[in-house]
N, C-alpha and C. Protein backbone atom coordinates (compact mmCIF):
# COMPACT_ATOMS: atom_id res chain seq x y z
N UNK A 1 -156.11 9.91 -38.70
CA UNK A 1 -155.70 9.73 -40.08
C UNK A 1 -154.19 9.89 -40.22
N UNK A 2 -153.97 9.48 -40.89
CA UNK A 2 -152.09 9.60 -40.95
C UNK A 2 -151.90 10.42 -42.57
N UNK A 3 -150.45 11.12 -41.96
CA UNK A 3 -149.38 11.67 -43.33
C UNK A 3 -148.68 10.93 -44.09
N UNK A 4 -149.51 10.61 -45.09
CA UNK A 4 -148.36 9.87 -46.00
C UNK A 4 -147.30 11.34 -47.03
N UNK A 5 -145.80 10.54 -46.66
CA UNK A 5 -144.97 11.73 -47.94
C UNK A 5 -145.25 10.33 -49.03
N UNK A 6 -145.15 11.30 -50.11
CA UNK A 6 -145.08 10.92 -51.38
C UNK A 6 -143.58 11.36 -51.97
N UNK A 7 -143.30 10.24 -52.75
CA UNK A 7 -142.11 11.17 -52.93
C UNK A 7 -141.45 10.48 -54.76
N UNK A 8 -142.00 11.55 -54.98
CA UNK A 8 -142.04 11.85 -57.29
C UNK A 8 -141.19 12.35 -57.88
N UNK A 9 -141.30 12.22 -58.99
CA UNK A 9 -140.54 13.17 -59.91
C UNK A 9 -141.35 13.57 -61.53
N UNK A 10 -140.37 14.24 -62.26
CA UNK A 10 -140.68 13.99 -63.57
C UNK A 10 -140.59 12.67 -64.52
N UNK A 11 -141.52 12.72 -64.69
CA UNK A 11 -141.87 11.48 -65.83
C UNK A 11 -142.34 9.91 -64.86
N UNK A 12 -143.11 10.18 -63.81
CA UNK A 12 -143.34 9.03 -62.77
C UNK A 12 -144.61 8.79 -63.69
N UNK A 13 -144.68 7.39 -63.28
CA UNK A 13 -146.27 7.05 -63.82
C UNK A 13 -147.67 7.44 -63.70
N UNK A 14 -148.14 8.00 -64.33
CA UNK A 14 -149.36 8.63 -64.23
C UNK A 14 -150.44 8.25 -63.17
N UNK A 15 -151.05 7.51 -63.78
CA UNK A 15 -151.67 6.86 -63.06
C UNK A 15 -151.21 6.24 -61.48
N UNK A 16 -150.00 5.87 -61.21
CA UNK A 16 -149.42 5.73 -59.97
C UNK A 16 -149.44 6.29 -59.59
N UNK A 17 -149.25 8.06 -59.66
CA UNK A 17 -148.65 8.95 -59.34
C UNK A 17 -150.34 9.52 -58.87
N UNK A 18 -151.27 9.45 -59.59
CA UNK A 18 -152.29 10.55 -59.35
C UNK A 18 -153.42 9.38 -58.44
N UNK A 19 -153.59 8.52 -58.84
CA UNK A 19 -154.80 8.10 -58.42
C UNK A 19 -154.49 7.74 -56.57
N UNK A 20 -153.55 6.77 -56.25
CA UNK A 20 -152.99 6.94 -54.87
C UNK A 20 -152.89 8.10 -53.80
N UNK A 21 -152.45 9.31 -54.73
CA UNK A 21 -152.76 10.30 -54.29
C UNK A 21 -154.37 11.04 -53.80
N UNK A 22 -154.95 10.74 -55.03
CA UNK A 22 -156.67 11.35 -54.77
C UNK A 22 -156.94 10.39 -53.83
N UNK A 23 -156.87 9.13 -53.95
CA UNK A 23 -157.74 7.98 -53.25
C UNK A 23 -157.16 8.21 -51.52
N UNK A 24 -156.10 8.07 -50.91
CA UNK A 24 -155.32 8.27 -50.25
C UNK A 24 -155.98 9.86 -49.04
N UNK A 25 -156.13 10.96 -50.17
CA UNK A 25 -156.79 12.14 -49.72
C UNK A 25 -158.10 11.45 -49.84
N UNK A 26 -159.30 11.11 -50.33
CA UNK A 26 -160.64 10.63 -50.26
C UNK A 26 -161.26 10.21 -49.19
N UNK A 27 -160.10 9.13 -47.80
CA UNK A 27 -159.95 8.66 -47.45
C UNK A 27 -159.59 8.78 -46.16
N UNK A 28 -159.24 10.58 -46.29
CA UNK A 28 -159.46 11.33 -45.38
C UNK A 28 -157.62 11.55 -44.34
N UNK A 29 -157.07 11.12 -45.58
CA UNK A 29 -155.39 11.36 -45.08
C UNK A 29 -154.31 12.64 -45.85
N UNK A 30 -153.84 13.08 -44.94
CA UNK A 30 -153.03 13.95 -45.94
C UNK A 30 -151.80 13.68 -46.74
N UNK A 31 -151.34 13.85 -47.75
CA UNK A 31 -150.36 13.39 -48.52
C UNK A 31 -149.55 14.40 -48.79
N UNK A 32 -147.93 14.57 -48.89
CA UNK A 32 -147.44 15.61 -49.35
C UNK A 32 -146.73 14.88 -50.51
N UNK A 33 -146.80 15.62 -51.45
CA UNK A 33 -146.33 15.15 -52.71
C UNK A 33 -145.11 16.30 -52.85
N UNK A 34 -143.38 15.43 -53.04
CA UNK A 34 -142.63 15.68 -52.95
C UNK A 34 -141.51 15.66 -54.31
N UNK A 35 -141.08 16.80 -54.54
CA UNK A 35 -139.72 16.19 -55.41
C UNK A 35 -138.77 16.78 -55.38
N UNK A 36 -137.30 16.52 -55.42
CA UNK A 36 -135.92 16.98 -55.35
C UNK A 36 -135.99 18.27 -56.22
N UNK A 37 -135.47 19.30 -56.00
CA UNK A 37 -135.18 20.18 -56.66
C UNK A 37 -136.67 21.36 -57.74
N UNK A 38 -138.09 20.59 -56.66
CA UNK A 38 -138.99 21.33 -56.58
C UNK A 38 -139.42 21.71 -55.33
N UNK A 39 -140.27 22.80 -55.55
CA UNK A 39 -141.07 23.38 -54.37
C UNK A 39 -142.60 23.26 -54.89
N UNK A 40 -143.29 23.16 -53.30
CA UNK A 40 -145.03 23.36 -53.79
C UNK A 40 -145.33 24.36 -54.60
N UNK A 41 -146.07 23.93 -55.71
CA UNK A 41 -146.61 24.78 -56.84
C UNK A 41 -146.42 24.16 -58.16
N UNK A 42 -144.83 23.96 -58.31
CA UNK A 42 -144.18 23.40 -59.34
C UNK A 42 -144.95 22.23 -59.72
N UNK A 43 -144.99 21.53 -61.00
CA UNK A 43 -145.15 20.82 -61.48
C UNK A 43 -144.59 19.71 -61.96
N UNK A 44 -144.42 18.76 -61.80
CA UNK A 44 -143.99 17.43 -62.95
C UNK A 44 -144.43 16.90 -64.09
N UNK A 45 -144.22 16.91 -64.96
CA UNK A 45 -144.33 15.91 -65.97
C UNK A 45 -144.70 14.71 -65.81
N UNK A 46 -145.94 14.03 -66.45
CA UNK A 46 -145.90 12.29 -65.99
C UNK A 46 -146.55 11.66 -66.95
N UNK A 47 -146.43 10.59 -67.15
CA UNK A 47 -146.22 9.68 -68.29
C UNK A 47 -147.25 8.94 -68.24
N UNK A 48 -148.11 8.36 -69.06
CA UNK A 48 -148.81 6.78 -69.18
C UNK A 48 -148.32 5.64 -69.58
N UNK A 49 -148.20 4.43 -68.83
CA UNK A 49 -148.07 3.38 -69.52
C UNK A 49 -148.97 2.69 -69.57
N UNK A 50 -149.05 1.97 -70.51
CA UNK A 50 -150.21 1.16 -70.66
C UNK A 50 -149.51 -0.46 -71.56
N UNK A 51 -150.57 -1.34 -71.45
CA UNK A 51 -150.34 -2.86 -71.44
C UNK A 51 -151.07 -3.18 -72.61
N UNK A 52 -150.67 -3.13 -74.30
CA UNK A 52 -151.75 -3.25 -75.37
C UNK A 52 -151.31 -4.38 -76.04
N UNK A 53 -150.73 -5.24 -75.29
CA UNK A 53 -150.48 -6.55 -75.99
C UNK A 53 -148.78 -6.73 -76.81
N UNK A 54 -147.98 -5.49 -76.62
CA UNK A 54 -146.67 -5.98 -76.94
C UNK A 54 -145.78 -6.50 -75.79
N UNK A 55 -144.40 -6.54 -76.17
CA UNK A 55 -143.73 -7.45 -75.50
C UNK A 55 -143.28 -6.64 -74.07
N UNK A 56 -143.32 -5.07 -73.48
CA UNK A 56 -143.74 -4.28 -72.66
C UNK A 56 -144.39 -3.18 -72.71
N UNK A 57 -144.56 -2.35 -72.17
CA UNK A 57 -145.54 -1.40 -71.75
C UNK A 57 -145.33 -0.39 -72.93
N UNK A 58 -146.46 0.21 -73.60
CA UNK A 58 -146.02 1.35 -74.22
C UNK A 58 -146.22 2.78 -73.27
N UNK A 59 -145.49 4.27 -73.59
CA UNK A 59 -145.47 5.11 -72.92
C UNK A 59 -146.11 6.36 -73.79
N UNK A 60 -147.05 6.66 -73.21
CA UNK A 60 -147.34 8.46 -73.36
C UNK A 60 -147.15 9.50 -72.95
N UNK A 61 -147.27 10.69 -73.23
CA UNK A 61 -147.33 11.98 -72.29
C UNK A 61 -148.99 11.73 -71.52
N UNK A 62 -148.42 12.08 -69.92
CA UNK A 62 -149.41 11.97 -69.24
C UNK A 62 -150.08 13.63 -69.02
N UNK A 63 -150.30 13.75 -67.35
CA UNK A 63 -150.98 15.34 -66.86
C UNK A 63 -149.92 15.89 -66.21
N UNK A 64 -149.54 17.27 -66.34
CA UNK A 64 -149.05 17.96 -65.21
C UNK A 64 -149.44 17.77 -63.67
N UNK A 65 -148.65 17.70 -63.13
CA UNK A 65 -149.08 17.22 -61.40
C UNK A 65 -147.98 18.12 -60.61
N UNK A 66 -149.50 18.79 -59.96
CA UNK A 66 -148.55 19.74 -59.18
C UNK A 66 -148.42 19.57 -57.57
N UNK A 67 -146.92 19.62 -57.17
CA UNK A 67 -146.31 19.11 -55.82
C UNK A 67 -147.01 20.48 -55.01
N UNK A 68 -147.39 19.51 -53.73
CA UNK A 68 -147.91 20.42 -52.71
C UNK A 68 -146.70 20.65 -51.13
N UNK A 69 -145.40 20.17 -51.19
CA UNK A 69 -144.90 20.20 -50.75
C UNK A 69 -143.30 20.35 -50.76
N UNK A 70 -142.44 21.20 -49.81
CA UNK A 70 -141.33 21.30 -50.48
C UNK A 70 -140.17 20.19 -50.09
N UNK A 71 -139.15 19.43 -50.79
CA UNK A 71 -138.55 18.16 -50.72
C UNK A 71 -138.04 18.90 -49.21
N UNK A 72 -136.79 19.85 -49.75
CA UNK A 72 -136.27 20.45 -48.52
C UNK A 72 -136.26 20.20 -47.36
N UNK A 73 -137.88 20.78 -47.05
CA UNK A 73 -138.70 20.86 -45.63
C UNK A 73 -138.80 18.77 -45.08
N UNK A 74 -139.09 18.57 -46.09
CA UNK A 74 -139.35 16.78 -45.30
C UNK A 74 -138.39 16.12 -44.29
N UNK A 75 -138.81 15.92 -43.26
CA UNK A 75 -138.73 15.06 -41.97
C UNK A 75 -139.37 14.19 -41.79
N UNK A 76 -138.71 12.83 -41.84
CA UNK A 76 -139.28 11.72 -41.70
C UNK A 76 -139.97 11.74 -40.68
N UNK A 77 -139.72 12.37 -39.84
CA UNK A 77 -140.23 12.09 -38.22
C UNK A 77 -141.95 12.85 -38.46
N UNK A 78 -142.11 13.56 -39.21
CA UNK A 78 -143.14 14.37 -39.66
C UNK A 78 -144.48 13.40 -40.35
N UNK A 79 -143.75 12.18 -40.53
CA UNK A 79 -144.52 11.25 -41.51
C UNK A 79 -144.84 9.84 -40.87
N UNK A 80 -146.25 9.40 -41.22
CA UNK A 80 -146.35 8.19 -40.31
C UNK A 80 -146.11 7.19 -41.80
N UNK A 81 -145.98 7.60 -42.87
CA UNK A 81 -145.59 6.14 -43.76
C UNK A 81 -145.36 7.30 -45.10
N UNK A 82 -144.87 6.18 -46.31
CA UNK A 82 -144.21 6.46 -47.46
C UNK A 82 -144.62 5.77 -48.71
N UNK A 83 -145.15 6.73 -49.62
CA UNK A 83 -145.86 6.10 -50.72
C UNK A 83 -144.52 6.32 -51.97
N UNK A 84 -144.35 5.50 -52.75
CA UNK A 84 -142.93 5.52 -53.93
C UNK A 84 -144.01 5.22 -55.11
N UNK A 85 -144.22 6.11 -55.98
CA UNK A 85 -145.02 5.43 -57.42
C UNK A 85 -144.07 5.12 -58.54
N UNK A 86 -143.78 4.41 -59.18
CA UNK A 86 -143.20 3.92 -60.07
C UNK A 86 -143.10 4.71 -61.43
N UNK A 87 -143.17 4.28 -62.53
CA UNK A 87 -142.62 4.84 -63.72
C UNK A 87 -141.11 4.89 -63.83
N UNK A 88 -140.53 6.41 -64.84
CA UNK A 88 -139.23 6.41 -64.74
C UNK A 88 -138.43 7.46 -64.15
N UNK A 89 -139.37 8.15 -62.99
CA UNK A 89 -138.38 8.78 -62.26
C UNK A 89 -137.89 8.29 -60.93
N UNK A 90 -137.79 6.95 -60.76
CA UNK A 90 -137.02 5.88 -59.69
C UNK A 90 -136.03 6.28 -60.10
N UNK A 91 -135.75 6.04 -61.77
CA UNK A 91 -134.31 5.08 -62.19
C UNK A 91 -133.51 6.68 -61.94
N UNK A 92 -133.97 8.08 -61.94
CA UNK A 92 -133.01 9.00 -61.85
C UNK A 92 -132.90 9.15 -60.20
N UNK A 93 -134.01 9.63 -59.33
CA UNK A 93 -134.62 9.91 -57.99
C UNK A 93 -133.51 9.08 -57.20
N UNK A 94 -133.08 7.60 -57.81
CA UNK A 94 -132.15 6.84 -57.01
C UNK A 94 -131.33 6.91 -56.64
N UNK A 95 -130.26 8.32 -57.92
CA UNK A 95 -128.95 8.66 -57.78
C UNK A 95 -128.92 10.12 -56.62
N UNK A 96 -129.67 10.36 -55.99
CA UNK A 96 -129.92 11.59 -54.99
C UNK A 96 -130.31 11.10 -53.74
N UNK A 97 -128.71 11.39 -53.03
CA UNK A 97 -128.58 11.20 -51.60
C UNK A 97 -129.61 11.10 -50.91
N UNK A 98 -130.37 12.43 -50.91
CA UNK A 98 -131.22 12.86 -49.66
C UNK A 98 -132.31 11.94 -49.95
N UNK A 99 -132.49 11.24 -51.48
CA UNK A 99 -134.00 11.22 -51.56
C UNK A 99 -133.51 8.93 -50.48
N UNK A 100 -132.16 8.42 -51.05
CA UNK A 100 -131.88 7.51 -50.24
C UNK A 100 -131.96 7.50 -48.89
N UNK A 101 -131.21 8.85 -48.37
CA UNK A 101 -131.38 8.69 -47.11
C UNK A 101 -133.09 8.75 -46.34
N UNK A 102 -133.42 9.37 -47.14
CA UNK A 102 -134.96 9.71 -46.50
C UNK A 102 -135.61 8.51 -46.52
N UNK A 103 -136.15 7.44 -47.48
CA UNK A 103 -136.23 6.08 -47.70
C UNK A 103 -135.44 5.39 -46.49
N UNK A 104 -134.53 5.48 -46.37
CA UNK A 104 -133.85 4.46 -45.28
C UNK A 104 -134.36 4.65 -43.94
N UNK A 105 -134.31 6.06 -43.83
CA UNK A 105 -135.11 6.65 -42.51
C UNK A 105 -136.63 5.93 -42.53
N UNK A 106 -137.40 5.79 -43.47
CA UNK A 106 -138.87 5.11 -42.91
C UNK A 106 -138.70 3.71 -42.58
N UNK A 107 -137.58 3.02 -43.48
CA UNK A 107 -137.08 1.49 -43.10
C UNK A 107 -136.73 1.51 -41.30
N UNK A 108 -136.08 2.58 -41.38
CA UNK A 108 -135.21 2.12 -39.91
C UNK A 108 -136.61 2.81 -38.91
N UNK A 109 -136.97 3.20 -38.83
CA UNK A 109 -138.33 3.79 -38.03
C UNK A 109 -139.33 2.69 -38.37
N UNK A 110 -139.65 1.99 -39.53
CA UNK A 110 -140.35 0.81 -38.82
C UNK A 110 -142.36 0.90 -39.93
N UNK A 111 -141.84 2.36 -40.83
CA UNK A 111 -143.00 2.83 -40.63
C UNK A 111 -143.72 2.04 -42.09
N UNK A 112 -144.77 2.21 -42.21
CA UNK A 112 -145.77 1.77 -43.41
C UNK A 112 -144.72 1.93 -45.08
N UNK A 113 -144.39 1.52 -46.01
CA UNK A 113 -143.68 2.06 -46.93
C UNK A 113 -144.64 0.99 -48.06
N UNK A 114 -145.14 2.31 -49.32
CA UNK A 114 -145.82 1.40 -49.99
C UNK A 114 -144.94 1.65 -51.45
N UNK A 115 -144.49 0.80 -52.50
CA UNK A 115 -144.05 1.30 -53.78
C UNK A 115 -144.45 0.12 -54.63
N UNK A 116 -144.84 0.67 -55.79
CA UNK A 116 -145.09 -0.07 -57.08
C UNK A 116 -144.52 0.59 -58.26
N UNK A 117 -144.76 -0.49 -59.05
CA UNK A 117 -143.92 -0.72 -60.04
C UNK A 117 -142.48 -0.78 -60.17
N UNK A 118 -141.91 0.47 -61.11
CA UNK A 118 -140.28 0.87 -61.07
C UNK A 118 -139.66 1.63 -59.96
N UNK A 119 -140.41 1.93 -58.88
CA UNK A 119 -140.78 2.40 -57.91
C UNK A 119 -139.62 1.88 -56.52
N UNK A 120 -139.99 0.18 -57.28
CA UNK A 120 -138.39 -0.35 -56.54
C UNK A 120 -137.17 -0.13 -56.33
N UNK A 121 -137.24 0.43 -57.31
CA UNK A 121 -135.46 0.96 -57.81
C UNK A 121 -134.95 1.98 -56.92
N UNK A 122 -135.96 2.84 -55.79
CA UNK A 122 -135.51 3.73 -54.85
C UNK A 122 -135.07 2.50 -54.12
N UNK A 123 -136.25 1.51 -52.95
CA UNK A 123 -135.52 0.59 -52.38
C UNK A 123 -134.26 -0.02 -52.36
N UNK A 124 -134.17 -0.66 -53.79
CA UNK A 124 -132.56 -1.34 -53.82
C UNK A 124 -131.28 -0.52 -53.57
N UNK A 125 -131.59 0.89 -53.92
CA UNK A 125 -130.62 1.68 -53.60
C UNK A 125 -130.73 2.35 -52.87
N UNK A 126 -131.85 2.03 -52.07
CA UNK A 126 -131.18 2.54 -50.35
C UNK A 126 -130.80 0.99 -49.53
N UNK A 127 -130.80 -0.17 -50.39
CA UNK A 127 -130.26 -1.00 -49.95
C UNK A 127 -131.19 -1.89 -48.20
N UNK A 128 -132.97 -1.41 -48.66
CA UNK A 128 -133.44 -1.86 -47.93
C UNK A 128 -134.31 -3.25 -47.94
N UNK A 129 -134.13 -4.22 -48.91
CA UNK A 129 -134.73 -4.99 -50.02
C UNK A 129 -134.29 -6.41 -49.32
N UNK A 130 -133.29 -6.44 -48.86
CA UNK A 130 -132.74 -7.88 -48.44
C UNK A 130 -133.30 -8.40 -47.67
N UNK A 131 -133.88 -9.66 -48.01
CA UNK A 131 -134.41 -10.77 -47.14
C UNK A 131 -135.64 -10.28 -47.10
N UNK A 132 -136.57 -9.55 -48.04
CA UNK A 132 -137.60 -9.49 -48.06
C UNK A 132 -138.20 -10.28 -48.71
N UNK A 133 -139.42 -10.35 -49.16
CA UNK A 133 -140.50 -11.09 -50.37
C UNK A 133 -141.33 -9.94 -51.05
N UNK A 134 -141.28 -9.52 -51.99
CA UNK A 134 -141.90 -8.60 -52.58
C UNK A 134 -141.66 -8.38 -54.20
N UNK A 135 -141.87 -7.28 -54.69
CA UNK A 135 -142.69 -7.04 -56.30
C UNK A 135 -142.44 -6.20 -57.04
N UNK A 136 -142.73 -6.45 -58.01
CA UNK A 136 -142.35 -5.09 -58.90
C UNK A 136 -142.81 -5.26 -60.48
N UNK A 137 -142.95 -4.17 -61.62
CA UNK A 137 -142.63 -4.40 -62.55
C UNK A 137 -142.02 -5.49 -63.14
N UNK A 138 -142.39 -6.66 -64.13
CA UNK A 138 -141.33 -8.15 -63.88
C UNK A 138 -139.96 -7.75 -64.12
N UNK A 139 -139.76 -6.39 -65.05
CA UNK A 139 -138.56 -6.47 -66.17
C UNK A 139 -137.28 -5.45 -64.55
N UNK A 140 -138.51 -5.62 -63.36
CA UNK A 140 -137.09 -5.10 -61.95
C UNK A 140 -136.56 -6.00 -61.39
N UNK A 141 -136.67 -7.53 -61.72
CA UNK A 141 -136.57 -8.86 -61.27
C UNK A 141 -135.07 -8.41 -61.02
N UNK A 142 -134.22 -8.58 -61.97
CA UNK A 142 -133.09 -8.81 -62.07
C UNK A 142 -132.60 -7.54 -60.28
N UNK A 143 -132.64 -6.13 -60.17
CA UNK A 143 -132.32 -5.67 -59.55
C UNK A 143 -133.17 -6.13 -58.03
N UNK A 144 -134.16 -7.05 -58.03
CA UNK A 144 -134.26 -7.05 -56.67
C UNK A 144 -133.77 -7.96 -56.46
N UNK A 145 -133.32 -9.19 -57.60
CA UNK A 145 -132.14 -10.34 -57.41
C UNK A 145 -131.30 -9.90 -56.79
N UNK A 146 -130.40 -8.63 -57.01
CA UNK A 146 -129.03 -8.30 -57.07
C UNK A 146 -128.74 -7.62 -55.98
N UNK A 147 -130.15 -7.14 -55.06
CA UNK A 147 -130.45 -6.57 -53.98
C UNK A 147 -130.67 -7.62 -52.57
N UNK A 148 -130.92 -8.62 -53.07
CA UNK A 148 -130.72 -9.65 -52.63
C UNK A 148 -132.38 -10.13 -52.03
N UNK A 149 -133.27 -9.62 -52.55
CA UNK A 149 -134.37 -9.30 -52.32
C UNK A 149 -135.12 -10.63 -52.56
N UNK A 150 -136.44 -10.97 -52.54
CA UNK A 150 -137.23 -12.69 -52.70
C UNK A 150 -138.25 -12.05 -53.91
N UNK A 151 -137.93 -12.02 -55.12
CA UNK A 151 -138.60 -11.39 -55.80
C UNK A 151 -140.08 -12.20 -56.03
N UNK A 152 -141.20 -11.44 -56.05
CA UNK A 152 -142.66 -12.61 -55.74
C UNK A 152 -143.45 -12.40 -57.38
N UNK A 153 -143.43 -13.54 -57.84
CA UNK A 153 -144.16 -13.49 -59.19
C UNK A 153 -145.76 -13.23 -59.29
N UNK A 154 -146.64 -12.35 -59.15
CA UNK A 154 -147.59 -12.04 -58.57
C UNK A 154 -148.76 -11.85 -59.97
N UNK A 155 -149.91 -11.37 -60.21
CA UNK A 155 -150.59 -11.08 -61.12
C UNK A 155 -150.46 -9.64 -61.01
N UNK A 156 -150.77 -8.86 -62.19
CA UNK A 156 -150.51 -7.62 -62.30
C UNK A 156 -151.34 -6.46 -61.64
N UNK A 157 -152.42 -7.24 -60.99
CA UNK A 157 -153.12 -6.29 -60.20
C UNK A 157 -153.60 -7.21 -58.65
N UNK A 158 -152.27 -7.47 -58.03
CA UNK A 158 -152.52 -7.67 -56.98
C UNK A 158 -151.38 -7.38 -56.17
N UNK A 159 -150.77 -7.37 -54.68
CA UNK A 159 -149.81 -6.60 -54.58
C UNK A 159 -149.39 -7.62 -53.10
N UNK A 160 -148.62 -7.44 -52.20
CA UNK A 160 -147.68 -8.63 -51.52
C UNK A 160 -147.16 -7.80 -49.94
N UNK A 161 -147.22 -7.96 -48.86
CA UNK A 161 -146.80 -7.37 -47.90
C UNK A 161 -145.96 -7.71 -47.13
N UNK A 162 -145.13 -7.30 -46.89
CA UNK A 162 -143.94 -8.17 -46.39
C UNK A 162 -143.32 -7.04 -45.03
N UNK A 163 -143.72 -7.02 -43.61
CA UNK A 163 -143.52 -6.32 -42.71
C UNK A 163 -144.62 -4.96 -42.80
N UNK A 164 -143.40 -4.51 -43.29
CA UNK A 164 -144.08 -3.09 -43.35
C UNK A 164 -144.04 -2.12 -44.84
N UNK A 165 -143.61 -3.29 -45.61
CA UNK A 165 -143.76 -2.92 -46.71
C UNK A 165 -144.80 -3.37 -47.39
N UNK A 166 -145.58 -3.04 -48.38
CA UNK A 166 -146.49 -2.94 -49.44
C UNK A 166 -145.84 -2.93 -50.96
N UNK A 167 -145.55 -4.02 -51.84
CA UNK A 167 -145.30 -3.93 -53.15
C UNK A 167 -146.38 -4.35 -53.90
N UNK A 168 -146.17 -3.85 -55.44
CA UNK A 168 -147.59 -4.35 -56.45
C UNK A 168 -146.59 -4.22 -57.80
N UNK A 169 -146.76 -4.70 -58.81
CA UNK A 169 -146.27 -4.75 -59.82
C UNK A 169 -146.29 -3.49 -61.30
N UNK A 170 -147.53 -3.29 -61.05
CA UNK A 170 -148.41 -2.33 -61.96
C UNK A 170 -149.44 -1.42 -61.23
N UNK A 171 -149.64 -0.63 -62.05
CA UNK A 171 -151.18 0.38 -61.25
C UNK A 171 -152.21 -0.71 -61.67
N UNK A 172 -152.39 -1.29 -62.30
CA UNK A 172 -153.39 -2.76 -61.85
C UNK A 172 -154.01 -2.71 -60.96
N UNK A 173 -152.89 -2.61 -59.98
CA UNK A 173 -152.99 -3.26 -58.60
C UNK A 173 -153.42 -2.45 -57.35
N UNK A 174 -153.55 -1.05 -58.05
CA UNK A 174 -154.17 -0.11 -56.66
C UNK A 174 -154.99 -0.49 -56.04
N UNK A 175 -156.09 -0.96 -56.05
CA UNK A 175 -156.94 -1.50 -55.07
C UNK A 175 -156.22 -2.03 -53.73
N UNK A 176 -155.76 -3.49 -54.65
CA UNK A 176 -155.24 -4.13 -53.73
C UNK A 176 -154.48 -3.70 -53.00
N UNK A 177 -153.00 -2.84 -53.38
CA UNK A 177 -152.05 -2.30 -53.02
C UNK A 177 -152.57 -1.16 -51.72
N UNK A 178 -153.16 -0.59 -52.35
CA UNK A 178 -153.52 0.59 -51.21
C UNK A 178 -154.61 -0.16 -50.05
N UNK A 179 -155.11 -1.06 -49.99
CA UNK A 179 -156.04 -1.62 -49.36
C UNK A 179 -154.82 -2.03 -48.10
N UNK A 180 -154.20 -3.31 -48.79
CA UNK A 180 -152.79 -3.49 -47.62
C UNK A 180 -152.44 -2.70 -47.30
N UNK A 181 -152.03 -1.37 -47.61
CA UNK A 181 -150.85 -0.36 -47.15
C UNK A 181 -152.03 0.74 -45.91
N UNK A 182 -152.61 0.76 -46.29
CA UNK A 182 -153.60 1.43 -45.34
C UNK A 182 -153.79 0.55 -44.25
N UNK A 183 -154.23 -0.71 -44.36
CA UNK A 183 -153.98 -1.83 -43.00
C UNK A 183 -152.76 -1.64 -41.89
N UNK A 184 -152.04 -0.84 -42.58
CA UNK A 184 -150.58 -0.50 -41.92
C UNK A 184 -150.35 0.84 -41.00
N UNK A 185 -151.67 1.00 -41.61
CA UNK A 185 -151.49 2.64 -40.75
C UNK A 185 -152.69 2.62 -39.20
């Protein structure tokens, strides 16, 4: 069975954030669920979005989710692949060195890397996106343009593999998404 790191924050998408995780453990793999400037125990904050027919997603308060691992301690070398859940702690998670460098480290090792949704936004800024084909949230188009990335117009619950990466657009798409990304391990 393989270690997937997880690697979260406050206000990540709920549902991204939790169900990958249970399913992932179900499945008989261990996951460490990680965030900058927490330790195991601590908690995050996480959000719902949901799809009720306006022009994007509306947002709720989601569940407390508590990290079983400390950011600190993570070694890539410790990990056979990398799960990124989306929502809106990409768009902060992006501006923190360690959490780039650590991302780049599973690129350059070769290993399984799965992210959905806003989830992208770690990728582009570790600047691992180029000359790929892959997915996201539609409204991340523009930054995987700018990343230089093959952005793939996909249905909202299906998800795109490109090496050794795994993208999906929405939690839609867990099935699919985690189905590929496990093929990888």
């Amino acid at each position: 069975m393989a270690k997937v790191l997880m690697i979260t924050g406050d206000f990540v998408e709920d549902y991204e954030n939790m169900v990958p995780y249970q399913a992932l453990i179900a499945m008989g793999h261990e996951v460490h669920a990680v965030c900058p400037d927490k330790v195991a125990g601590d908690t995050i904050s996480t959000s719902v979005h949901d799809f009720e027919g306006d022009q994007t997603y509306t947002e709720k308060r989601g569940h407390n989710f508590a990290l079983n691992a400390n950011f600190n301690d993570v070694q890539e070398t410790e990990y056979d692949a990398l799960y990124i859940p989306g929502g809106r702690s990409p768009e902060y998670l992006r501006l923190n060195k360690d959490v780039v460098r650590l991302v780049r480290a599973f690129f350059e090792s070769n290993k399984p890397v799965a992210s959905i949704c806003h989830g992208i936004q770690l990728l582009t800024a570790s600047g691992v996106v180029e000359g790929r084909k892959l997915t996201a949230y539609p409204a991340c188009k523009p930054e995987i343009d700018l990343a230089r990335g093959e952005y793939a117009e996909i249905a909202l619950d299906d998800a795109i593999t490109d090496g050794n990466l795994v993208t999906a657009p929405a939690w839609p798409a867990h099935p699919e998404m985690l189905k590929q990304f496990v093929a990888l391990f």
